[in-house]
C-alpha atoms as a PDB file:
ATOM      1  CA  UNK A   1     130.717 101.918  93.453  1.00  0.00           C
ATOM      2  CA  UNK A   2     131.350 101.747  97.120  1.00  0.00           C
ATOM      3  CA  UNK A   3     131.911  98.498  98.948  1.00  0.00           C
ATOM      4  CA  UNK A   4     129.292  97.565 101.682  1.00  0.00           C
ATOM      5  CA  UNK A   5     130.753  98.840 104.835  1.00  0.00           C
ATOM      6  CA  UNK A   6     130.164  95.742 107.157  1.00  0.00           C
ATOM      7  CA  UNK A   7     129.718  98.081 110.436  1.00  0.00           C
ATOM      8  CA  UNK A   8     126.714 100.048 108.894  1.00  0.00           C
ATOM      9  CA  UNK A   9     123.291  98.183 109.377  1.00  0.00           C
ATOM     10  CA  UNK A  10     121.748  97.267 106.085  1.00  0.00           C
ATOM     11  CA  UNK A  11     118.043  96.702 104.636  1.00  0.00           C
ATOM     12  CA  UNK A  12     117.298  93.235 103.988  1.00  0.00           C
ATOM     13  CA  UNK A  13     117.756  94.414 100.422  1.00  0.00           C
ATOM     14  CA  UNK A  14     120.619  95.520 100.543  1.00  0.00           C
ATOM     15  CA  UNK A  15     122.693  92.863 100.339  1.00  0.00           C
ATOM     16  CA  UNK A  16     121.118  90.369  97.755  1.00  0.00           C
ATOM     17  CA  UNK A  17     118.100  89.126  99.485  1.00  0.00           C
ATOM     18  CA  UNK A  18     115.212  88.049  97.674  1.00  0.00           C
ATOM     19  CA  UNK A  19     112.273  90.539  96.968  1.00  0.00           C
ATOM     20  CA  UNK A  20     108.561  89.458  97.560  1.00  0.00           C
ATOM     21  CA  UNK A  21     108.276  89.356  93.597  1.00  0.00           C
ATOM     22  CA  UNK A  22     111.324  87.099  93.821  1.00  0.00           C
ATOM     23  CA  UNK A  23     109.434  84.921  95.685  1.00  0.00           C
ATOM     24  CA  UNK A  24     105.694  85.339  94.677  1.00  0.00           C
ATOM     25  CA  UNK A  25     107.331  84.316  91.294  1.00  0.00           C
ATOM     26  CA  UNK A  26     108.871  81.491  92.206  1.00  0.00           C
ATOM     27  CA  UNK A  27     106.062  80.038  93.762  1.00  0.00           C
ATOM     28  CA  UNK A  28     103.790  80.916  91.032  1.00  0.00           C
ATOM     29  CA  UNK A  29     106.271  78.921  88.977  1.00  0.00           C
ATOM     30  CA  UNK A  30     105.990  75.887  91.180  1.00  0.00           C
ATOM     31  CA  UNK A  31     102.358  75.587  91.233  1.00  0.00           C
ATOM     32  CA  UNK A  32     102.994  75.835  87.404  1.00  0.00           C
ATOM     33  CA  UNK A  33     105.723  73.560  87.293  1.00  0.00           C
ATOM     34  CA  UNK A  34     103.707  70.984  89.286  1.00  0.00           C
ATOM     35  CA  UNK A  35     100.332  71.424  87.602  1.00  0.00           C
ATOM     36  CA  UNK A  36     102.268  70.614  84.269  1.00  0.00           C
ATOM     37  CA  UNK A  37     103.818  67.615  85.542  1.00  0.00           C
ATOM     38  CA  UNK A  38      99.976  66.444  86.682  1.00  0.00           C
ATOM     39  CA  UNK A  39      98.438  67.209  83.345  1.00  0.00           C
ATOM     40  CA  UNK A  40     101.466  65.755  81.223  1.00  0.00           C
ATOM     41  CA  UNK A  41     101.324  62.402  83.632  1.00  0.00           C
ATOM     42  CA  UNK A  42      97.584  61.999  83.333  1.00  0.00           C
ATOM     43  CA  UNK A  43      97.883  62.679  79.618  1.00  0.00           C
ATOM     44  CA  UNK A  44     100.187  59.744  78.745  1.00  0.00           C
ATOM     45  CA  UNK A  45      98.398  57.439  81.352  1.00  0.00           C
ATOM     46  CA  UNK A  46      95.401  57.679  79.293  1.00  0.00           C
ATOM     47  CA  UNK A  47      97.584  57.054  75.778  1.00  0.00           C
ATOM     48  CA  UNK A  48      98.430  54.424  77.441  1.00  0.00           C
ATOM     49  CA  UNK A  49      95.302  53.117  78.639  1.00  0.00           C
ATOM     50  CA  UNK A  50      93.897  53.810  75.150  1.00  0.00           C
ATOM     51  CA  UNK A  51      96.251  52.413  73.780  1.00  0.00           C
ATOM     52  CA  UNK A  52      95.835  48.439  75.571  1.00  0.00           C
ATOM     53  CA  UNK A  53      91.933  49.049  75.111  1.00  0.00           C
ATOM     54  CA  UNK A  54      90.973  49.782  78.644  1.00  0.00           C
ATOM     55  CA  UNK A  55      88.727  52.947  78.977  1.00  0.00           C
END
């Protein structure tokens, strides 16, 4: 495989970038990410409430 030759004018591809699936991905994963965190918080807030007898 050929180097990159760095006088020759590359796609934005070309050289590592991120793809839109890349990046539709990862921000699919941090809407996940942070709707996990909400649910696992309010889950053990409400053991917890449960738990000292205050519904």
């Amino acid at each position: 495989m050929d180097p990159l030759d760095p006088l020759m004018q590359y796609g934005p591809n070309d050289g590592g970038y991120a793809t839109a699936l890349q990046i539709v991905i990862v921000v699919l994963a941090l809407l996940a990410g942070s709707w996990l965190f909400g649910a696992a918080y309010a889950l053990i807030t409400n053991l917890i409430k449960a738990k000292n007898g205050k519904d």
